[in-house]
C-alpha atoms as a PDB file:
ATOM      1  CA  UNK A   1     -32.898  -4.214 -16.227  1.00  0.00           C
ATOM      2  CA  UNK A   2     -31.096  -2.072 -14.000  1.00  0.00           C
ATOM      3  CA  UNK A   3     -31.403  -1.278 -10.435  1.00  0.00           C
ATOM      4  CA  UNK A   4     -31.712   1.773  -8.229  1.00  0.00           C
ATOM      5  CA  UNK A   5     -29.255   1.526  -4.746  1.00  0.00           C
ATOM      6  CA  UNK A   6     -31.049   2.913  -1.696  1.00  0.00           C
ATOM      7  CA  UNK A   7     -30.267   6.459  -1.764  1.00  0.00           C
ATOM      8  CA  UNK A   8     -29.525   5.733   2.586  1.00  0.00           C
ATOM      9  CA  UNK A   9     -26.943   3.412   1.323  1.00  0.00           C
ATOM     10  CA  UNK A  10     -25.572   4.947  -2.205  1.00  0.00           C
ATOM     11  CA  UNK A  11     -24.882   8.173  -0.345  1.00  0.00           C
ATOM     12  CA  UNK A  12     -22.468   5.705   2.459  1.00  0.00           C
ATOM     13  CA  UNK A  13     -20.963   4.116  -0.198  1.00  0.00           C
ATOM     14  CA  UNK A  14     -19.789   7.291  -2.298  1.00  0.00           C
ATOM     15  CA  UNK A  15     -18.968   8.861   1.084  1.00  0.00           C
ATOM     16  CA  UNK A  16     -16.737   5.891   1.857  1.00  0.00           C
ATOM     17  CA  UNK A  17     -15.263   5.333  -1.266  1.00  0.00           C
ATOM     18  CA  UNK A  18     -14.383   9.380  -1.256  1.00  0.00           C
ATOM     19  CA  UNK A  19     -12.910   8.584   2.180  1.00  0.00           C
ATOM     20  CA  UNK A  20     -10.810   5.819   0.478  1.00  0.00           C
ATOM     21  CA  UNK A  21      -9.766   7.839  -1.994  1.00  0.00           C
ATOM     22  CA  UNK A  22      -8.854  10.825   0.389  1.00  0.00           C
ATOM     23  CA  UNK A  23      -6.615   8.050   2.332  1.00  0.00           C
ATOM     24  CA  UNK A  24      -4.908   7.142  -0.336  1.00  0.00           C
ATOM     25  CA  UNK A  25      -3.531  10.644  -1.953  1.00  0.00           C
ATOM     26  CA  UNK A  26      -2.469  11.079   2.315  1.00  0.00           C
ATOM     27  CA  UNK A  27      -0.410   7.812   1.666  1.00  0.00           C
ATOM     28  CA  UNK A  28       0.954   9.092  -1.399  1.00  0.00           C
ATOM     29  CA  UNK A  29       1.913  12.230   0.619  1.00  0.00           C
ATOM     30  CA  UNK A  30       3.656   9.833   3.389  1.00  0.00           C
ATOM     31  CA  UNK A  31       5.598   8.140   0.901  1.00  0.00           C
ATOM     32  CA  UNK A  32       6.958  10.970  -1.056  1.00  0.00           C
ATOM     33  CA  UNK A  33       7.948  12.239   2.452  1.00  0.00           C
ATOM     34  CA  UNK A  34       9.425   8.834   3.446  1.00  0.00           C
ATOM     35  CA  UNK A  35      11.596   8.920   0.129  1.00  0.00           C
ATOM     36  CA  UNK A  36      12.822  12.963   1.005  1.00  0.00           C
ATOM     37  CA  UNK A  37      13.791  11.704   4.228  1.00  0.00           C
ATOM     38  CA  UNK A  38      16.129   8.891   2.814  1.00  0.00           C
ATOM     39  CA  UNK A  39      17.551  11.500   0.786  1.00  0.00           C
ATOM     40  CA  UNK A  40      18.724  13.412   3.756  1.00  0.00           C
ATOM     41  CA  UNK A  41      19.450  10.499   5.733  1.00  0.00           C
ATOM     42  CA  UNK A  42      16.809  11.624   8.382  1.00  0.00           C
ATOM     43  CA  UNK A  43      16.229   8.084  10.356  1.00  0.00           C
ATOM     44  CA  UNK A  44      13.897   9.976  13.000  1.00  0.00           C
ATOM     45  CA  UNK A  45      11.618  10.952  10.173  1.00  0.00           C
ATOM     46  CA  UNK A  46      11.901   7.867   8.029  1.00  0.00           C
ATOM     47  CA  UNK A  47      10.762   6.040  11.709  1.00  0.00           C
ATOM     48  CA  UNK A  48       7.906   8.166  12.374  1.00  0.00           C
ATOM     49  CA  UNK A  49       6.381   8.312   8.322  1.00  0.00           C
ATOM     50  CA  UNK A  50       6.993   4.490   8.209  1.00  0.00           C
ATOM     51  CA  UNK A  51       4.855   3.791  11.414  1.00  0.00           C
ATOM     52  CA  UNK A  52       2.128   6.489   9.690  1.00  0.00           C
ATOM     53  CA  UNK A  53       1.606   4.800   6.567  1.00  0.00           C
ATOM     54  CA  UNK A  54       1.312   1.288   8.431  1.00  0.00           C
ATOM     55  CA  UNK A  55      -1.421   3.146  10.606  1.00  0.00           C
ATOM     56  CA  UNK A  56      -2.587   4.584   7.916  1.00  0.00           C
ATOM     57  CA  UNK A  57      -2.684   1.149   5.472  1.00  0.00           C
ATOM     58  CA  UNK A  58      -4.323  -0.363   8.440  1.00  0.00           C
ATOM     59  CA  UNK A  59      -6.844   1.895   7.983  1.00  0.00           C
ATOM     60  CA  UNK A  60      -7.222   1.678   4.588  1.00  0.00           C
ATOM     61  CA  UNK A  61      -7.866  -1.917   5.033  1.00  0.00           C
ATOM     62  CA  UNK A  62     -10.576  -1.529   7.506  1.00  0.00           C
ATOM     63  CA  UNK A  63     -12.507   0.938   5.234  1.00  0.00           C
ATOM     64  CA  UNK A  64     -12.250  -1.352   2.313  1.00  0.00           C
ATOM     65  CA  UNK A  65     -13.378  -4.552   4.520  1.00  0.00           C
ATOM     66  CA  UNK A  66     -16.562  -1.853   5.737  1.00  0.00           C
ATOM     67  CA  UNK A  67     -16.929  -1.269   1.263  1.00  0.00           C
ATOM     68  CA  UNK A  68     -17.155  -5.284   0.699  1.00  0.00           C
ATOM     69  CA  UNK A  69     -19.820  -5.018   3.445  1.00  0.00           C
ATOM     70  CA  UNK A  70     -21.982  -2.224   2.192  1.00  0.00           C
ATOM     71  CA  UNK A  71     -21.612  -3.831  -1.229  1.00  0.00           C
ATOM     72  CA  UNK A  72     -22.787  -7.013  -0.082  1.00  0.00           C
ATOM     73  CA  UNK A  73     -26.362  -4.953   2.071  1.00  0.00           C
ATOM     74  CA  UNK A  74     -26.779  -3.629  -0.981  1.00  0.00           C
ATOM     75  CA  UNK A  75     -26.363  -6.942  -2.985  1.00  0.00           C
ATOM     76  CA  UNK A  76     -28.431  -8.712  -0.809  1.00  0.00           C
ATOM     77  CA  UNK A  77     -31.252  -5.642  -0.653  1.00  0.00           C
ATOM     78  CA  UNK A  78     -31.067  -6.107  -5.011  1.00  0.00           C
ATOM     79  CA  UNK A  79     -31.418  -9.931  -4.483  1.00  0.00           C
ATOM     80  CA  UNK A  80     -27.886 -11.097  -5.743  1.00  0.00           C
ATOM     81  CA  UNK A  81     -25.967 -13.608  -3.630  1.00  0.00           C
ATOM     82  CA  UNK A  82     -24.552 -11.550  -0.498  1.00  0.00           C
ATOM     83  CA  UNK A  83     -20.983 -13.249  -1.839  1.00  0.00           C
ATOM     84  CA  UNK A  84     -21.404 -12.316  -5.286  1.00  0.00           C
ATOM     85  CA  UNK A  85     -22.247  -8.962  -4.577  1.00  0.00           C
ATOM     86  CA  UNK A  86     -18.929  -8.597  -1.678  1.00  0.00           C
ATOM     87  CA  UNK A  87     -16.672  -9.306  -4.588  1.00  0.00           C
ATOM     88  CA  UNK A  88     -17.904  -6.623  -6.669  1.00  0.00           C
ATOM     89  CA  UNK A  89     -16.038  -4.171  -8.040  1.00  0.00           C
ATOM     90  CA  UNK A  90     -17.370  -0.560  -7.801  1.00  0.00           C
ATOM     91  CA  UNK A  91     -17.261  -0.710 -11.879  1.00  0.00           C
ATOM     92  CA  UNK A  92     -18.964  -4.120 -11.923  1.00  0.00           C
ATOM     93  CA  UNK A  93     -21.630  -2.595  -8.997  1.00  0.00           C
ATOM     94  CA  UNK A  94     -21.878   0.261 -11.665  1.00  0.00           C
ATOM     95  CA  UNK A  95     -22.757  -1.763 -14.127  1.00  0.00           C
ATOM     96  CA  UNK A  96     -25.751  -3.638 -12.767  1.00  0.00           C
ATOM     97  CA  UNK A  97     -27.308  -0.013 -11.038  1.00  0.00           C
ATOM     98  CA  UNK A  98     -29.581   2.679 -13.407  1.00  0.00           C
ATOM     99  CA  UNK A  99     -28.775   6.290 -13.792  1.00  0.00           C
ATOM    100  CA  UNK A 100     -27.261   8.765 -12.674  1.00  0.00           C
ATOM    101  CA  UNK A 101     -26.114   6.120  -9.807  1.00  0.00           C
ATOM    102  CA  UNK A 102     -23.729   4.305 -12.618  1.00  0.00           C
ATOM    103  CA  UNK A 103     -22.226   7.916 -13.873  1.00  0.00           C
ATOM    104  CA  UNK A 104     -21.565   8.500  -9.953  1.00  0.00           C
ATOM    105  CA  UNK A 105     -20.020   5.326  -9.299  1.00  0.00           C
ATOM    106  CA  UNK A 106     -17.948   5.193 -12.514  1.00  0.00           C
ATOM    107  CA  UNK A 107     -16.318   9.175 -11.793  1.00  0.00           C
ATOM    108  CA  UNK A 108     -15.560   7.997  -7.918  1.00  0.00           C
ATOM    109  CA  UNK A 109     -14.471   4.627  -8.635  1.00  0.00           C
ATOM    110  CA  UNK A 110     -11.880   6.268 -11.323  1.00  0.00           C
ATOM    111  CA  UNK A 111     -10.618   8.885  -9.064  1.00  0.00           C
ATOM    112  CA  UNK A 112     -10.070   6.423  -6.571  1.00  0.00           C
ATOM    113  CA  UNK A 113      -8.034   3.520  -8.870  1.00  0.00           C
ATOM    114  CA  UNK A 114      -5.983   6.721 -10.160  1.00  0.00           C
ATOM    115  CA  UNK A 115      -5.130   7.145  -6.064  1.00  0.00           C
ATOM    116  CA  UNK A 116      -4.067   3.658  -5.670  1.00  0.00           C
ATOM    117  CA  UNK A 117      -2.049   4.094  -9.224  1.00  0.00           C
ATOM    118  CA  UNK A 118       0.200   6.794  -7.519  1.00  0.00           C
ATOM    119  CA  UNK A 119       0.295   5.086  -4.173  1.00  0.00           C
ATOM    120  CA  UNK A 120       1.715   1.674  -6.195  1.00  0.00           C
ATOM    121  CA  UNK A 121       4.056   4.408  -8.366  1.00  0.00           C
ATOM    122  CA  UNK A 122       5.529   5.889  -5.316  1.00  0.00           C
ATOM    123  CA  UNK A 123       6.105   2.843  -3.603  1.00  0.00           C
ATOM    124  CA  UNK A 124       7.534   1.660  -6.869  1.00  0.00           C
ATOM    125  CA  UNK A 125       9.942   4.870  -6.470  1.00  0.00           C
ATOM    126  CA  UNK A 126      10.950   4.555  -3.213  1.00  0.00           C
ATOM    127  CA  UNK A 127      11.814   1.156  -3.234  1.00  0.00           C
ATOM    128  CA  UNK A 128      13.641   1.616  -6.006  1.00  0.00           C
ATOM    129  CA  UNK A 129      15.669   4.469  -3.865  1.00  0.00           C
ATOM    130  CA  UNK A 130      15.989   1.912  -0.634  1.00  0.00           C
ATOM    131  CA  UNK A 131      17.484  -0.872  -3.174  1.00  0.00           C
ATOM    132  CA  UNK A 132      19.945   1.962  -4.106  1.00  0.00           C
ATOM    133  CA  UNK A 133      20.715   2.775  -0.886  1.00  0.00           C
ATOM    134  CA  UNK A 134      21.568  -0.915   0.221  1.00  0.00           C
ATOM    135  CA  UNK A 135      23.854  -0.865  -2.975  1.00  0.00           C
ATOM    136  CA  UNK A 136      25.727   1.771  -1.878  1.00  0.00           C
ATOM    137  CA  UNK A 137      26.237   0.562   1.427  1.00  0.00           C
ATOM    138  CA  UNK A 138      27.349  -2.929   0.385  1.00  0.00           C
ATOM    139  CA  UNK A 139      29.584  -1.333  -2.125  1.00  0.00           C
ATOM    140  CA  UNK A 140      30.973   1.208   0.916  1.00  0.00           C
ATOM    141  CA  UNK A 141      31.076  -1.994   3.620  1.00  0.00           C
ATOM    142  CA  UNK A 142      33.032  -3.832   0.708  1.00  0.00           C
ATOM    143  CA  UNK A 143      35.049  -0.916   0.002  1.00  0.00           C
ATOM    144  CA  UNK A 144      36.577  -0.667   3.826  1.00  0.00           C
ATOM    145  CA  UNK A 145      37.133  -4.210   3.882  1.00  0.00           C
ATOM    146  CA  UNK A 146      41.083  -4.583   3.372  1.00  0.00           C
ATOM    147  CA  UNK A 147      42.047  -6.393   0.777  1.00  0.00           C
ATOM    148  CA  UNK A 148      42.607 -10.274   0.639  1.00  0.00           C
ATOM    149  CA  UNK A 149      40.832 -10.618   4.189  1.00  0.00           C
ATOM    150  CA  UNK A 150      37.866 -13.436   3.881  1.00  0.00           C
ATOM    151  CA  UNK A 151      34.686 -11.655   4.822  1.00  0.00           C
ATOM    152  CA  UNK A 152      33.108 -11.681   7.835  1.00  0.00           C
ATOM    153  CA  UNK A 153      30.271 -14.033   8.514  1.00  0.00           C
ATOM    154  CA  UNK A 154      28.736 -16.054  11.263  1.00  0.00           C
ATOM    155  CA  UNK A 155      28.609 -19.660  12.361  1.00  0.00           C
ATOM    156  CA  UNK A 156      26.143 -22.007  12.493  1.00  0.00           C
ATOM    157  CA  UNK A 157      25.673 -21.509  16.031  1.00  0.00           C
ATOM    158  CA  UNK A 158      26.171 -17.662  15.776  1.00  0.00           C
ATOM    159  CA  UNK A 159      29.877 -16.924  16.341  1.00  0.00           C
ATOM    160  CA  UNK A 160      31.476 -14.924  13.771  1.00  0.00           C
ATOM    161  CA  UNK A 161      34.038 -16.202  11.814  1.00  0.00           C
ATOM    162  CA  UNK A 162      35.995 -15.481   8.930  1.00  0.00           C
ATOM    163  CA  UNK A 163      34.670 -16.588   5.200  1.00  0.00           C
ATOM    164  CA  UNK A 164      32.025 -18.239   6.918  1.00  0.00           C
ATOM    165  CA  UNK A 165      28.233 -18.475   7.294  1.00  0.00           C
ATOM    166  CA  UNK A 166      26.593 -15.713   6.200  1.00  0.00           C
ATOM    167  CA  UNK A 167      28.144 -11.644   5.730  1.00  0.00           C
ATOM    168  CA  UNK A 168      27.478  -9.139   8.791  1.00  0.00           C
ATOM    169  CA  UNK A 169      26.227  -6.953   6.535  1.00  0.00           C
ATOM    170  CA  UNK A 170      23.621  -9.704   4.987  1.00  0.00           C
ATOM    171  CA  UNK A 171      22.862 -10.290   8.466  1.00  0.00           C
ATOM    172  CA  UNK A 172      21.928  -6.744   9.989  1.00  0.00           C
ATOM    173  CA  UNK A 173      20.865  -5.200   6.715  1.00  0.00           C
END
């Protein structure tokens, strides 16, 4: 038989998991922004939207900590295990409630995995752009080196030498 969630508490957890949802379409936002700004070699911009998403992951992070909570009040209010219940999914949570509670949970819990979908696809595409990037730059710091000179590397104990250790360039990134 299926349960009913405390309306007190269903109406916190579909405001949160909108909230989640919310934060992760501004992250998606961040990252396409990130991406333009290693197109046009903007380093001051690339900075700043790098320290936003980590403040903004950080968040994230809280507000999915507060969901395993709220999932676990309302577990323990429906009598499952309070650990059980913290390691539900919002589709597996959907599952055990009655209607129109499951059709609610289902239609937020899909629009948020589609959010984290195009968070993990532009991460996906701007990694792929930073790996290109580093390519290019190995391929330029190779390109200036003369010919038949050993690379430049460092020592054990940190002084450079020549053919040696490892590259500069592996070194500083």
């Amino acid at each position: 038989m299926a349960n009913v969630i405390e309306e007190k508490r269903f109406g916190e957890l579909v405001l949160l998991l909108n909230e989640l949802e919310a934060m992760h379409l501004e992250l998606v936002d961040l990252i396409r922004s990130r991406t333009s700004a290693m197109k046009k070699n903007d380093v001051v911009a690339m900075r700043e939207l790098g320290e936003r998403e980590r403040a903004l992951a950080a968040r994230i992070q809280e507000r999915e900590g507060l969901r395993r909570q709220l999932v676990a009040l309302i577990g323990k209010q429906e009598g499952w295990s309070a650990r059980m219940a913290r390691a539900f999914s919002i589709s597996q949570l959907a599952a055990r409630v009655a209607e129109p509670q499951r059709s609610t949970l289902i239609e937020v819990a899909s629009r948020l995995r589609n959010a984290v979908v195009r968070v993990a696809k532009a991460n996906r595409v701007a990694g792929e752009f930073a790996q290109a990037i580093l390519e290019h730059l190995r391929w330029v710091f190779a390109a200036v080196r003369p010919e038949g000179e050993r690379q430049l590397g460092y020592s054990g104990d940190g002084l450079v030498t020549a053919g040696g250790g490892r590259a500069i360039f592996d070194t500083v990134g």
